[in-house]
PDB file of N, CA and C in Angstrom:
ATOM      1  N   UNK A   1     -30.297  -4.475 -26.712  1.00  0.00           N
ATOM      2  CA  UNK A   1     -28.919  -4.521 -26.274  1.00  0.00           C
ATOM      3  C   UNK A   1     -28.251  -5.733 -26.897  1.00  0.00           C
ATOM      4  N   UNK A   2     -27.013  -5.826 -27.897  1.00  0.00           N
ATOM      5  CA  UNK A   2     -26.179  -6.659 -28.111  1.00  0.00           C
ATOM      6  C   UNK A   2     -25.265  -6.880 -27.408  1.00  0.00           C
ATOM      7  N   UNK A   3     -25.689  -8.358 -26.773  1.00  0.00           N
ATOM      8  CA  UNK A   3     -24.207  -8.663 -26.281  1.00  0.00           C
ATOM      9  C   UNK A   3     -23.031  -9.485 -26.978  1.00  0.00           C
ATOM     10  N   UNK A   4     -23.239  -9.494 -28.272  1.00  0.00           N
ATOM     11  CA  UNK A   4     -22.728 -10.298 -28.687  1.00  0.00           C
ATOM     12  C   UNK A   4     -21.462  -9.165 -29.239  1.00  0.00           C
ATOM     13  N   UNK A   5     -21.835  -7.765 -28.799  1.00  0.00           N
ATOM     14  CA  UNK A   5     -20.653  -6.592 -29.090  1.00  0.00           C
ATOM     15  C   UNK A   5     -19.513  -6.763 -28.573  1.00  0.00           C
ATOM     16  N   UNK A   6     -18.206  -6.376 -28.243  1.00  0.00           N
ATOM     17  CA  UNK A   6     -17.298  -6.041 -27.576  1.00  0.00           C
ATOM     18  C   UNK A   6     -17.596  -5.315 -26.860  1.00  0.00           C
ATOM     19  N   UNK A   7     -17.352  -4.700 -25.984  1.00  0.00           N
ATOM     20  CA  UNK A   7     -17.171  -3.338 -25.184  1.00  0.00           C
ATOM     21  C   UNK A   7     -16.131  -2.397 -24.877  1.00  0.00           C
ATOM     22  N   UNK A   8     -16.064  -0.832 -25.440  1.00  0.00           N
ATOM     23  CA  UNK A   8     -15.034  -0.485 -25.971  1.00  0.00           C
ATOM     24  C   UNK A   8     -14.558   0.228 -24.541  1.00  0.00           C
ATOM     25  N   UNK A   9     -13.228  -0.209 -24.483  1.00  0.00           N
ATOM     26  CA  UNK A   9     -12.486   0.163 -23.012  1.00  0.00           C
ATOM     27  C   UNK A   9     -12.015   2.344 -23.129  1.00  0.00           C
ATOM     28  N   UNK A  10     -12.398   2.091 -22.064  1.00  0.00           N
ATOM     29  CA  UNK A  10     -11.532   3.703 -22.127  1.00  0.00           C
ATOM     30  C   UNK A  10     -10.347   3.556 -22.410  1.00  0.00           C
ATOM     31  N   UNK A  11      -9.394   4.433 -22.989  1.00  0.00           N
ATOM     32  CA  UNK A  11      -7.917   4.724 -22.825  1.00  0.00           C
ATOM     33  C   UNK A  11      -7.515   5.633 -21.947  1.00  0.00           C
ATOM     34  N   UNK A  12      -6.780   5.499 -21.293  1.00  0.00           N
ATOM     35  CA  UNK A  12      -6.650   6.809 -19.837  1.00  0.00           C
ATOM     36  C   UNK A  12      -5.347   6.911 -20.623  1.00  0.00           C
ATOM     37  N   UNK A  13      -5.153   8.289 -20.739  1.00  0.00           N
ATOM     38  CA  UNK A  13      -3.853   9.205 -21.299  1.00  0.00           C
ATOM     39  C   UNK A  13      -2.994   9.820 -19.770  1.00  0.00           C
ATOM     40  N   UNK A  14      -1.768  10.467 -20.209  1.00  0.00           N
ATOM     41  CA  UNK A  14      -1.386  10.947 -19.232  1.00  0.00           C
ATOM     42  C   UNK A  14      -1.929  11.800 -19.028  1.00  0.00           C
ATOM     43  N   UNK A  15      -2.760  13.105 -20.073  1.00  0.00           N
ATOM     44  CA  UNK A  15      -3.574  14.165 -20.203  1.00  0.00           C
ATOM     45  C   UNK A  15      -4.391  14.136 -19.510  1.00  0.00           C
ATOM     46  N   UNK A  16      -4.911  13.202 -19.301  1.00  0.00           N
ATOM     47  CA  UNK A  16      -6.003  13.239 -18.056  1.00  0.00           C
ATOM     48  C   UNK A  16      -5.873  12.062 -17.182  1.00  0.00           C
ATOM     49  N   UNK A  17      -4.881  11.928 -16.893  1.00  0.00           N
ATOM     50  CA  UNK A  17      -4.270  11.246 -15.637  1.00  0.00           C
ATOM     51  C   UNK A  17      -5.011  12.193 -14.227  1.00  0.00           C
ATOM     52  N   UNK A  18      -5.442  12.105 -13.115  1.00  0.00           N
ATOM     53  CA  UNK A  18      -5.838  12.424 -12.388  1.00  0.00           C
ATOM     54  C   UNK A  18      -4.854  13.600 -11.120  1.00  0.00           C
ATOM     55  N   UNK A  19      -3.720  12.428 -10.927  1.00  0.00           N
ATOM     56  CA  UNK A  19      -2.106  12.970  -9.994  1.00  0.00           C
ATOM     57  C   UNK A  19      -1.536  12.058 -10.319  1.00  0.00           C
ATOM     58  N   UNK A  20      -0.445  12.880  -9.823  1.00  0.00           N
ATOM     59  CA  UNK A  20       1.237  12.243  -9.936  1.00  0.00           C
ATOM     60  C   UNK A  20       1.372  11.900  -8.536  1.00  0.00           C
ATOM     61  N   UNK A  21       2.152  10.875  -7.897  1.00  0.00           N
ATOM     62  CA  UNK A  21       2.471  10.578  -6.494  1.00  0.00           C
ATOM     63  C   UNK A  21       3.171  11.779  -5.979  1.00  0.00           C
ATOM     64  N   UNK A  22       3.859  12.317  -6.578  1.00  0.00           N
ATOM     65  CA  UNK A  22       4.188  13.036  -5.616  1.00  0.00           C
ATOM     66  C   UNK A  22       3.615  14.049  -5.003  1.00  0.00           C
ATOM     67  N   UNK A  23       2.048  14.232  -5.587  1.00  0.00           N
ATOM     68  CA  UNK A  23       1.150  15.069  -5.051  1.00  0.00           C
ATOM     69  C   UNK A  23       0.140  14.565  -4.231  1.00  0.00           C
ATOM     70  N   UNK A  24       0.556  12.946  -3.744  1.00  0.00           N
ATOM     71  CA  UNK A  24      -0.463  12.456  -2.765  1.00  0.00           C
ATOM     72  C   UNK A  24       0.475  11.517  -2.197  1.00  0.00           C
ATOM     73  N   UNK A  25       2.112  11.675  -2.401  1.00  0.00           N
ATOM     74  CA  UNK A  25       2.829  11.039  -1.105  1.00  0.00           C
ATOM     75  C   UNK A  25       2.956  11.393   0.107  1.00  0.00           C
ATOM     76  N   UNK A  26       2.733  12.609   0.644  1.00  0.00           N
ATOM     77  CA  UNK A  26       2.581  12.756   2.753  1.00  0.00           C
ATOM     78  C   UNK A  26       1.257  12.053   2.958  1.00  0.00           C
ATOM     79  N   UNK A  27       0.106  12.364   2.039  1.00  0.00           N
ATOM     80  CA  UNK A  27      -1.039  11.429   2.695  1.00  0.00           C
ATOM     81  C   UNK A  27      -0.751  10.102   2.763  1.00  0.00           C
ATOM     82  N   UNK A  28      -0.301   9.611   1.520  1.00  0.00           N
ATOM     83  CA  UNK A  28       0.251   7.902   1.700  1.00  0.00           C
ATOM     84  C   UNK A  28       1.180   7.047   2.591  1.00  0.00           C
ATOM     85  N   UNK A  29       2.597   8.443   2.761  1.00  0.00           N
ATOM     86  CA  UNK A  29       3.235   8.293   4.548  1.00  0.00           C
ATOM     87  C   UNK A  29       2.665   8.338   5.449  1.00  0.00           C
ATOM     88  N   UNK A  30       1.923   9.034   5.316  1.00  0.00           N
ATOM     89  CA  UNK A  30       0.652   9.285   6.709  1.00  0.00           C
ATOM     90  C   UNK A  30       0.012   7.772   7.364  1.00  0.00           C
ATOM     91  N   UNK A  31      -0.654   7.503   5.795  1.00  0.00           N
ATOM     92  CA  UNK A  31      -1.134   6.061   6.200  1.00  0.00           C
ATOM     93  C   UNK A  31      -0.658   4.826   6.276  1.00  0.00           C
ATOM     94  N   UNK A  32       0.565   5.001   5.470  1.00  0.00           N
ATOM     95  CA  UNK A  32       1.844   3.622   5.754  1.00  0.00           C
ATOM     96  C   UNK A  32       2.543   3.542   7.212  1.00  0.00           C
ATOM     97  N   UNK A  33       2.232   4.852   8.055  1.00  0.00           N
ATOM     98  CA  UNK A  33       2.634   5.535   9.584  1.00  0.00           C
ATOM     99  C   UNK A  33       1.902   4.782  10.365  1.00  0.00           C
ATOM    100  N   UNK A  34       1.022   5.438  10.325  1.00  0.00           N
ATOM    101  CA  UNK A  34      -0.283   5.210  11.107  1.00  0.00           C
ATOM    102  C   UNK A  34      -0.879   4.281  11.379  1.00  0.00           C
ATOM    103  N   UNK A  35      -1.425   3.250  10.283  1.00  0.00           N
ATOM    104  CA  UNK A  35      -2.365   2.428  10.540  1.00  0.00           C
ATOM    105  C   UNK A  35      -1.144   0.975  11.344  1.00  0.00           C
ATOM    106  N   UNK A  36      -0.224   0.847  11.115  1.00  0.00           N
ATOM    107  CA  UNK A  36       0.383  -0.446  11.328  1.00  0.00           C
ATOM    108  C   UNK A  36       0.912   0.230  13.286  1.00  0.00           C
ATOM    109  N   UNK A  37       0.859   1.430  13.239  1.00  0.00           N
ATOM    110  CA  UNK A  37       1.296   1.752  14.862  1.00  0.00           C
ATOM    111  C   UNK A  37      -0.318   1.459  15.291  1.00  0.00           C
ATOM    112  N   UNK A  38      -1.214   1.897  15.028  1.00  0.00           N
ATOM    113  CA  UNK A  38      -2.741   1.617  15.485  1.00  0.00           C
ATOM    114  C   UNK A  38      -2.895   0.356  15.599  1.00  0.00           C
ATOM    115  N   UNK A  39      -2.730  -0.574  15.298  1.00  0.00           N
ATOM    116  CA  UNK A  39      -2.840  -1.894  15.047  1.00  0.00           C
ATOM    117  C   UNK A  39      -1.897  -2.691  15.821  1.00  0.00           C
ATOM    118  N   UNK A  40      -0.562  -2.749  16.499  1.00  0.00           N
ATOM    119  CA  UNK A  40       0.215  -3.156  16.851  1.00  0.00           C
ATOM    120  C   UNK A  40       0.756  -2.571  18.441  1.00  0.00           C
ATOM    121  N   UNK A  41       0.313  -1.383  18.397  1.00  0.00           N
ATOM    122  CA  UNK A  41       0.605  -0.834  19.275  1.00  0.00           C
ATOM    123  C   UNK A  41       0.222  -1.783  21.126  1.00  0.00           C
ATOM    124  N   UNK A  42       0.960  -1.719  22.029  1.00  0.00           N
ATOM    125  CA  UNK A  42       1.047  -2.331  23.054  1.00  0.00           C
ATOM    126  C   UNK A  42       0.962  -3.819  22.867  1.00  0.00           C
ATOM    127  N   UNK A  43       0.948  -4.579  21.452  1.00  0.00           N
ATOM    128  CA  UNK A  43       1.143  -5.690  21.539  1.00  0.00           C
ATOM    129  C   UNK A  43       2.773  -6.331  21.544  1.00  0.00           C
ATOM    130  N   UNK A  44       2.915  -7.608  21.856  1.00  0.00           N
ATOM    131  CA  UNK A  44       4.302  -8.196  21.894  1.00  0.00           C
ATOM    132  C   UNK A  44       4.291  -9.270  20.739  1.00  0.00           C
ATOM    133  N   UNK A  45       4.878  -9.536  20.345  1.00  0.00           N
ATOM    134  CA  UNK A  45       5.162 -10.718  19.156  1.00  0.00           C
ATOM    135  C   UNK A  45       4.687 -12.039  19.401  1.00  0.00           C
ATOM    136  N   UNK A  46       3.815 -12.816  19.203  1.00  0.00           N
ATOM    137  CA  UNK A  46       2.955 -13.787  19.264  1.00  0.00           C
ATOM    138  C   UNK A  46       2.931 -14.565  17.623  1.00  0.00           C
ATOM    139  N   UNK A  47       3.097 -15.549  16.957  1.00  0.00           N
ATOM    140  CA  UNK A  47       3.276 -15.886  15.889  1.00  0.00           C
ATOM    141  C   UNK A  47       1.360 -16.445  15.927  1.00  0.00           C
ATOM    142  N   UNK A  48       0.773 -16.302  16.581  1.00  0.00           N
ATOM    143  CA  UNK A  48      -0.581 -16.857  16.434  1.00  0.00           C
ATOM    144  C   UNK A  48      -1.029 -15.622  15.904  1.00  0.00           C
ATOM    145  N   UNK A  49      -0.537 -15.060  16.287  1.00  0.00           N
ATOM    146  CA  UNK A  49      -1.357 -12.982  15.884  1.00  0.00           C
ATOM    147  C   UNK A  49      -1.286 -12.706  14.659  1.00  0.00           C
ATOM    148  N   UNK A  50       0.137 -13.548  14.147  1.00  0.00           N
ATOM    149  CA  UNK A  50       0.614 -12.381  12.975  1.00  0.00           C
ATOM    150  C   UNK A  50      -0.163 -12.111  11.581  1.00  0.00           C
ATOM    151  N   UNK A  51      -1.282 -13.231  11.169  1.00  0.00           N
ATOM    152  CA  UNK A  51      -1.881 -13.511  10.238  1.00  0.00           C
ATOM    153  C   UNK A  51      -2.948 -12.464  10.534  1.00  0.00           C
ATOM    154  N   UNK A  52      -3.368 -12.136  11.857  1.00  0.00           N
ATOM    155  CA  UNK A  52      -4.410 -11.154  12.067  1.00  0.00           C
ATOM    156  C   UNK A  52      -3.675 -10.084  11.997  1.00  0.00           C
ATOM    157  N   UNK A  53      -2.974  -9.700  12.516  1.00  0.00           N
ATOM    158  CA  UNK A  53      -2.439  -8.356  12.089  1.00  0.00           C
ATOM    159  C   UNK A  53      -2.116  -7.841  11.089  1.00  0.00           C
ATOM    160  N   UNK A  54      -1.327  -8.611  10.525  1.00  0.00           N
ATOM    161  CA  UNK A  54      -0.883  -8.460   8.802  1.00  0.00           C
ATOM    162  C   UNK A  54      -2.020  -8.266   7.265  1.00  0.00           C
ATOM    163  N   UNK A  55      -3.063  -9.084   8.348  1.00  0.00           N
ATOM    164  CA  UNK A  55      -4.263  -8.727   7.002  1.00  0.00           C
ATOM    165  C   UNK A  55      -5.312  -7.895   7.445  1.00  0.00           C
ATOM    166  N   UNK A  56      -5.077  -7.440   8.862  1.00  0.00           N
ATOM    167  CA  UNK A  56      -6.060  -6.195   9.541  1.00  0.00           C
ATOM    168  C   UNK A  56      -5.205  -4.932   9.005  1.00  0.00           C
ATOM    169  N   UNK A  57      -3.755  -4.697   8.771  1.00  0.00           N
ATOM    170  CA  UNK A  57      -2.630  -3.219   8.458  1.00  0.00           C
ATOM    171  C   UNK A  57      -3.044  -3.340   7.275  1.00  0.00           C
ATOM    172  N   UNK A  58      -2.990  -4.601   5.932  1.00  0.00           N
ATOM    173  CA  UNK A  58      -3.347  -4.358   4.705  1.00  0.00           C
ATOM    174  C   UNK A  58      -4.369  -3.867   3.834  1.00  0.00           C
ATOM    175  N   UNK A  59      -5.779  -4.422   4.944  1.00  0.00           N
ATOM    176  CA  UNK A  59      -7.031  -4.277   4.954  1.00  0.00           C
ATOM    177  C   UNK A  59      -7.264  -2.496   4.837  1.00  0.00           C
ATOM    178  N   UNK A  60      -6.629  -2.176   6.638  1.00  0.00           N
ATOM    179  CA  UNK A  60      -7.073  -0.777   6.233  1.00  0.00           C
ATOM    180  C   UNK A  60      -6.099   0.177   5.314  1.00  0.00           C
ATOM    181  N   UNK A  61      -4.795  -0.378   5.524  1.00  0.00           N
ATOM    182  CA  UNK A  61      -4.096   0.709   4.101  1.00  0.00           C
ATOM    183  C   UNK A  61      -4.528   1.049   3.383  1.00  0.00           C
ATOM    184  N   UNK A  62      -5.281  -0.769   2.326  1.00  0.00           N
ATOM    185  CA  UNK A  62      -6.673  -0.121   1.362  1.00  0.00           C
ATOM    186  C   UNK A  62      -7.477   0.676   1.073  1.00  0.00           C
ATOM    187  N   UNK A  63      -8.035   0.663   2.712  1.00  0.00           N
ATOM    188  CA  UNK A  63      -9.257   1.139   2.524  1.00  0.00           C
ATOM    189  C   UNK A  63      -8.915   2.842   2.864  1.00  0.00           C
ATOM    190  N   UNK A  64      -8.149   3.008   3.275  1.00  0.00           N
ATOM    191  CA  UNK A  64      -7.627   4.466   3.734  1.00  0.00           C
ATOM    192  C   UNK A  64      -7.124   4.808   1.615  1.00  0.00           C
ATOM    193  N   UNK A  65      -6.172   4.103   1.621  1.00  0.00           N
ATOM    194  CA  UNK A  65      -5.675   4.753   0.343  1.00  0.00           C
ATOM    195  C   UNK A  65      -7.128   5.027  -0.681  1.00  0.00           C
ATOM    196  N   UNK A  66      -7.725   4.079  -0.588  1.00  0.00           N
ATOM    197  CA  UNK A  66      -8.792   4.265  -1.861  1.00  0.00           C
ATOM    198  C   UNK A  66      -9.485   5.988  -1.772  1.00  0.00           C
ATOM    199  N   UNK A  67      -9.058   6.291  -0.489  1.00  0.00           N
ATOM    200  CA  UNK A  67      -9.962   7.979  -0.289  1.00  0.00           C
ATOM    201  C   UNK A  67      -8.999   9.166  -0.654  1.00  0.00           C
ATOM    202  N   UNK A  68      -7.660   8.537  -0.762  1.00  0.00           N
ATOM    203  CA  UNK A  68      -6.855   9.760  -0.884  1.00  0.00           C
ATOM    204  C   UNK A  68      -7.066  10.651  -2.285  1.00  0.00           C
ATOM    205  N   UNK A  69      -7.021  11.915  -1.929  1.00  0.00           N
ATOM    206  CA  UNK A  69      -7.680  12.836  -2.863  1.00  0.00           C
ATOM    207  C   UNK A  69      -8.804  12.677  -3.299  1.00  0.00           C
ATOM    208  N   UNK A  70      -9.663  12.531  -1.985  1.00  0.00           N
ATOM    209  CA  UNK A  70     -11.068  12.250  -2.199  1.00  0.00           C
ATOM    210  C   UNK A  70     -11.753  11.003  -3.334  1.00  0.00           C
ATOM    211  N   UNK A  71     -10.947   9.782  -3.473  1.00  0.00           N
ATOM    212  CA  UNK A  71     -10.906   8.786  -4.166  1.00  0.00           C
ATOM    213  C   UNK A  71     -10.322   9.001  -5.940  1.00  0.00           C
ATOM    214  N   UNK A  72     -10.296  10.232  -6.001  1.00  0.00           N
ATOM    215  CA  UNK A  72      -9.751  10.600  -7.101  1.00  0.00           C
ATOM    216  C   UNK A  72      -8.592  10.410  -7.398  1.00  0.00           C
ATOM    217  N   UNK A  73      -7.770   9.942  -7.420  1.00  0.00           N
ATOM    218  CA  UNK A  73      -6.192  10.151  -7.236  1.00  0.00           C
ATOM    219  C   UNK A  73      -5.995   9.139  -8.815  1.00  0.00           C
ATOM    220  N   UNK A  74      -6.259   8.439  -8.901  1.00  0.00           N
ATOM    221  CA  UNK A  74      -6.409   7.481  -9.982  1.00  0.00           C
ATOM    222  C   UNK A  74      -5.159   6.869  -9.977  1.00  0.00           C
ATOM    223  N   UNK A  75      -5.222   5.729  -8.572  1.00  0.00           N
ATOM    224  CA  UNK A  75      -4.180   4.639  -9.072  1.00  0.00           C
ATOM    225  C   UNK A  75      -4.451   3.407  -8.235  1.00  0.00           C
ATOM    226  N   UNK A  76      -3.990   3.026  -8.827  1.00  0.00           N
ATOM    227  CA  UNK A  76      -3.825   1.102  -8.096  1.00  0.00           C
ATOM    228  C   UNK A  76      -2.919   0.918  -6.888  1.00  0.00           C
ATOM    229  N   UNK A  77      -3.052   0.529  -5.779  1.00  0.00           N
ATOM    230  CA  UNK A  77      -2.636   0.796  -4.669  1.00  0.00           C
ATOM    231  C   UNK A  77      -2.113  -0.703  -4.588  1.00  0.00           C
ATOM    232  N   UNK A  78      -0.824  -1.350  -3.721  1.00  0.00           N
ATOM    233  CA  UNK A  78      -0.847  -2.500  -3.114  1.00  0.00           C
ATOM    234  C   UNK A  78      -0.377  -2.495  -2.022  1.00  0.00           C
ATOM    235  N   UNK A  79      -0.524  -3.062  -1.246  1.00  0.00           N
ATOM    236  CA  UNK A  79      -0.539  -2.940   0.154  1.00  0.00           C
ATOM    237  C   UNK A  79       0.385  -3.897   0.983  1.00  0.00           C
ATOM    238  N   UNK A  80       1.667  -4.144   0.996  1.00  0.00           N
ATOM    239  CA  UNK A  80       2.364  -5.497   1.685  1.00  0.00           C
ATOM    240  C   UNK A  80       3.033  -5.170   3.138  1.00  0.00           C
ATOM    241  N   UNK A  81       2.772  -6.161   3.786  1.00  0.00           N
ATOM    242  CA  UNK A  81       3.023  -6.169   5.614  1.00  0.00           C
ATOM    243  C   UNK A  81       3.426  -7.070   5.456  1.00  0.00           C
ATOM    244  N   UNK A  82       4.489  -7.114   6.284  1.00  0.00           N
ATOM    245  CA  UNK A  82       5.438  -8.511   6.416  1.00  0.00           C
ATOM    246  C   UNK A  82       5.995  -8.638   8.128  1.00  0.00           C
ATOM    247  N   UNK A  83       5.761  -9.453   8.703  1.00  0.00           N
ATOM    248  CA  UNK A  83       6.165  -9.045  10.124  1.00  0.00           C
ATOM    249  C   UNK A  83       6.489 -10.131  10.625  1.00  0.00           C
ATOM    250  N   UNK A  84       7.432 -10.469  11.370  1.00  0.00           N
ATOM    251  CA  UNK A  84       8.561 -11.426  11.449  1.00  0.00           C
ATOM    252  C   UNK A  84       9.558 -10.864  12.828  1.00  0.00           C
ATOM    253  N   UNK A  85       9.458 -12.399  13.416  1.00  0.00           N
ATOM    254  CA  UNK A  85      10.487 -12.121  14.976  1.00  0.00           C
ATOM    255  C   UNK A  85      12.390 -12.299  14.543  1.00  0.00           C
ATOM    256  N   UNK A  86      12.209 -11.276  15.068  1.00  0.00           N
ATOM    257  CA  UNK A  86      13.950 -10.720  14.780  1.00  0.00           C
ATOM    258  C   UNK A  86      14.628 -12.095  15.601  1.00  0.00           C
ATOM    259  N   UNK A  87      15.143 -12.952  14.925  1.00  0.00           N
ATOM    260  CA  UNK A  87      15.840 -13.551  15.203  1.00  0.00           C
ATOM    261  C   UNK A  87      16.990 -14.596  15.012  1.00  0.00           C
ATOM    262  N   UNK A  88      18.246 -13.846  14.841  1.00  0.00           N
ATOM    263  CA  UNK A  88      19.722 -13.781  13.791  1.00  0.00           C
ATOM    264  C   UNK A  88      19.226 -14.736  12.571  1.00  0.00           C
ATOM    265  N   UNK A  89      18.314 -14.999  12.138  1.00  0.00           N
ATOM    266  CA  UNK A  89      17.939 -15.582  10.911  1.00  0.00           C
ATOM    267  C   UNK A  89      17.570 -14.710   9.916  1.00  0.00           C
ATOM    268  N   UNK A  90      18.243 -15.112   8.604  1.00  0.00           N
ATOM    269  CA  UNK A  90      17.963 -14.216   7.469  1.00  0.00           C
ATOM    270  C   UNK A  90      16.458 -14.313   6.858  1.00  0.00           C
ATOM    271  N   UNK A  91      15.982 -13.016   5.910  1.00  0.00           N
ATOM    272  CA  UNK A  91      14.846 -13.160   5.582  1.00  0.00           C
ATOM    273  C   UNK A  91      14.989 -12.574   4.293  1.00  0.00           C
ATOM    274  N   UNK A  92      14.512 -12.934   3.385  1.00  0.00           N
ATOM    275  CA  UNK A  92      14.596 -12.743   2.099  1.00  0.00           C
ATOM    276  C   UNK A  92      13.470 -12.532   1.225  1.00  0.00           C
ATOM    277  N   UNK A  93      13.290 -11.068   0.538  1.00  0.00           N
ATOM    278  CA  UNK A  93      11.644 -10.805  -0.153  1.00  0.00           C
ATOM    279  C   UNK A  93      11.905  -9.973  -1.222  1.00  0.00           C
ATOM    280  N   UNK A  94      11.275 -10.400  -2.765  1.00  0.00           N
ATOM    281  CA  UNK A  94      11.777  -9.861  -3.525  1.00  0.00           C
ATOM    282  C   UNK A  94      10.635  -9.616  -4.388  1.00  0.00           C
ATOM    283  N   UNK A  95      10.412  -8.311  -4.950  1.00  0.00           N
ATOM    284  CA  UNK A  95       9.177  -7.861  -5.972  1.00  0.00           C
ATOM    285  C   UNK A  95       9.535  -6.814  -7.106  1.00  0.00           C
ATOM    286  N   UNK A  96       9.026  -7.467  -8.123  1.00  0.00           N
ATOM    287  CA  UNK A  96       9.332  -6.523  -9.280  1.00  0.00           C
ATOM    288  C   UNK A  96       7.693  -5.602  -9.777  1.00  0.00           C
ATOM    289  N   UNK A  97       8.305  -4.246 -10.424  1.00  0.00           N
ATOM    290  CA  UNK A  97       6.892  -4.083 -11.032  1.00  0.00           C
ATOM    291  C   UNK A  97       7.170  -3.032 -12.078  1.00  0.00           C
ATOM    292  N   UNK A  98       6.500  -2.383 -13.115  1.00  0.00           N
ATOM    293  CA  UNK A  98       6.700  -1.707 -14.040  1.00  0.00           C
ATOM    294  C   UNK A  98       5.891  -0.788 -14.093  1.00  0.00           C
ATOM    295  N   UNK A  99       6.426   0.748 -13.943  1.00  0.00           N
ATOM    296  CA  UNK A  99       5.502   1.674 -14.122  1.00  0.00           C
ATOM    297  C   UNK A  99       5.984   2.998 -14.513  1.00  0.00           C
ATOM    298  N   UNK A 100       5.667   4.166 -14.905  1.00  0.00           N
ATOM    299  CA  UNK A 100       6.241   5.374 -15.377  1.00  0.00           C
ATOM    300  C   UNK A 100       6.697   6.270 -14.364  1.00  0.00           C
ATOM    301  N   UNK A 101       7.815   6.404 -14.489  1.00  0.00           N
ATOM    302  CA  UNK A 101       8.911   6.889 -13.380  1.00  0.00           C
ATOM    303  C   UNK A 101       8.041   8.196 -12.908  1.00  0.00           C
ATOM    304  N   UNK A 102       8.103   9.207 -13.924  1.00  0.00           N
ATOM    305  CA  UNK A 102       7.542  10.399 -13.673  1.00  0.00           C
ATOM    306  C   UNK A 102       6.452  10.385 -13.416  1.00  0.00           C
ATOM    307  N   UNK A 103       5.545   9.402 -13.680  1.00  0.00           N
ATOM    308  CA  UNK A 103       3.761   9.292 -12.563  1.00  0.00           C
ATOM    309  C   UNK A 103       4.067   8.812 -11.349  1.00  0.00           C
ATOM    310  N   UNK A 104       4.091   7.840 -11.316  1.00  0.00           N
ATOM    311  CA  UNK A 104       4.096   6.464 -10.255  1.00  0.00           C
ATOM    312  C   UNK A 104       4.833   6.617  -9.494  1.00  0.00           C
ATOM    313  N   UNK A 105       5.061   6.131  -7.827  1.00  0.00           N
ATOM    314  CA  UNK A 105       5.643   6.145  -7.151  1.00  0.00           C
ATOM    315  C   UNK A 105       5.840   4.922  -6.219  1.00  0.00           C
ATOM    316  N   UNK A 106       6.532   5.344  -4.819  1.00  0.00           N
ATOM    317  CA  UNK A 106       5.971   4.188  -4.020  1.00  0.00           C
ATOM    318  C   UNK A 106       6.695   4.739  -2.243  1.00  0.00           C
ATOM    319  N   UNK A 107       5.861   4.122  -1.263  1.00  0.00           N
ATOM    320  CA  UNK A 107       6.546   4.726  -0.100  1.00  0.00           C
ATOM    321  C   UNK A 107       6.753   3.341   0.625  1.00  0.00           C
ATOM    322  N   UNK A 108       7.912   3.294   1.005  1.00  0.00           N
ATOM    323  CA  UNK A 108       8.382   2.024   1.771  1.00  0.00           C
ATOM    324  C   UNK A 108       8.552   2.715   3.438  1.00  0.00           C
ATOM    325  N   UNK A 109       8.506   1.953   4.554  1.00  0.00           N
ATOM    326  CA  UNK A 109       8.373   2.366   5.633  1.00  0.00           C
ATOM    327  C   UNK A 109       9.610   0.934   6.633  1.00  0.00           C
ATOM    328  N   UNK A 110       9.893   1.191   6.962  1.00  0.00           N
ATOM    329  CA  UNK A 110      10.684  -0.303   7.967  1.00  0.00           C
ATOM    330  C   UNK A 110      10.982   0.013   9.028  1.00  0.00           C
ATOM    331  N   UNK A 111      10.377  -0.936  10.212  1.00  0.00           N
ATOM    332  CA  UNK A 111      10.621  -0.666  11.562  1.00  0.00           C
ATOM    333  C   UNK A 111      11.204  -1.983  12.208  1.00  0.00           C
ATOM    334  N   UNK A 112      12.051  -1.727  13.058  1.00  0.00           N
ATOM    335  CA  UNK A 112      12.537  -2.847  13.995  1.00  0.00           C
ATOM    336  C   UNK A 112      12.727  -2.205  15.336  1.00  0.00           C
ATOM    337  N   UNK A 113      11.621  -3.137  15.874  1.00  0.00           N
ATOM    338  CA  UNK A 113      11.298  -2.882  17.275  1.00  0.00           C
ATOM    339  C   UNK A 113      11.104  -1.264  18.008  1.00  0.00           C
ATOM    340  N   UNK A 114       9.910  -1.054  17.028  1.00  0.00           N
ATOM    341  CA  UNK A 114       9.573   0.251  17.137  1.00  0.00           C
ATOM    342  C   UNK A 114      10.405   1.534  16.648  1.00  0.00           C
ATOM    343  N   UNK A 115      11.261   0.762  15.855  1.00  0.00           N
ATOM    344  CA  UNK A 115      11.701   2.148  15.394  1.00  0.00           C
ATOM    345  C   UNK A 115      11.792   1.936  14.252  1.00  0.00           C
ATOM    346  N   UNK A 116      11.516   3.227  13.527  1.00  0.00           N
ATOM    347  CA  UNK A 116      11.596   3.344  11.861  1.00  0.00           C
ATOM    348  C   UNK A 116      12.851   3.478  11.201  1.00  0.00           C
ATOM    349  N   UNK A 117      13.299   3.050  10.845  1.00  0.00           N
ATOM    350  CA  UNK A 117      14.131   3.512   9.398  1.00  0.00           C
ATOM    351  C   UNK A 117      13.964   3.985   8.320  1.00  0.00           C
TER     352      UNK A 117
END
């Protein structure tokens, strides 16, 4: 064995791209739904909590997304929880990212005080 080789990377084409989001976005609503009501549910706002909660909803988003379409789905998942006491103070969060319109997707979810938007 040479290691002194390179190692030649796959190229993933769109041709054999695995899915498109929009053929595994209700499972991904499902779990952007779900896991943060499982997790939060009957609790009240505690700023000691929020670090546990926020990386227990991200944790399992992960681990839920990595199975969708039986782990096949072939994409990179990220996972952001942000949770913050409503109070007349502004909050400000900003993310950029680059990806192919017609593959890629994304599902945003926002609740204030139990209710979704």
């Amino acid at each position: 064995m040479n290691c002194d080789r390179p190692r030649k990377r796959r190229k993933i084409s769109m041709e054999n791209a695995a899915y498109e989001f929009h053929q595994i976005q209700d499972e991904v609503k499902k779990i952007a739904q779900e896991i943060p009501e499982k997790v939060l549910v009957g609790n009240s706002y505690h700023a000691a909590d929020v670090h546990q909660w926020t990386t227990e909803i991200s944790s399992q988003c992960l681990k839920e997304l990595k199975g969708v379409a039986n782990g096949s789905a072939g994409f990179k998942y990220i996972a952001n929880c942000t949770i913050l006491q409503k109070r007349n103070a502004g909050f400000h969060t900003n993310s950029s990212c680059f990806w192919d319109a017609e593959r890629d997707g994304e599902y945003r979810s926002v609740e204030s005080n139990g209710l979704r938007r």
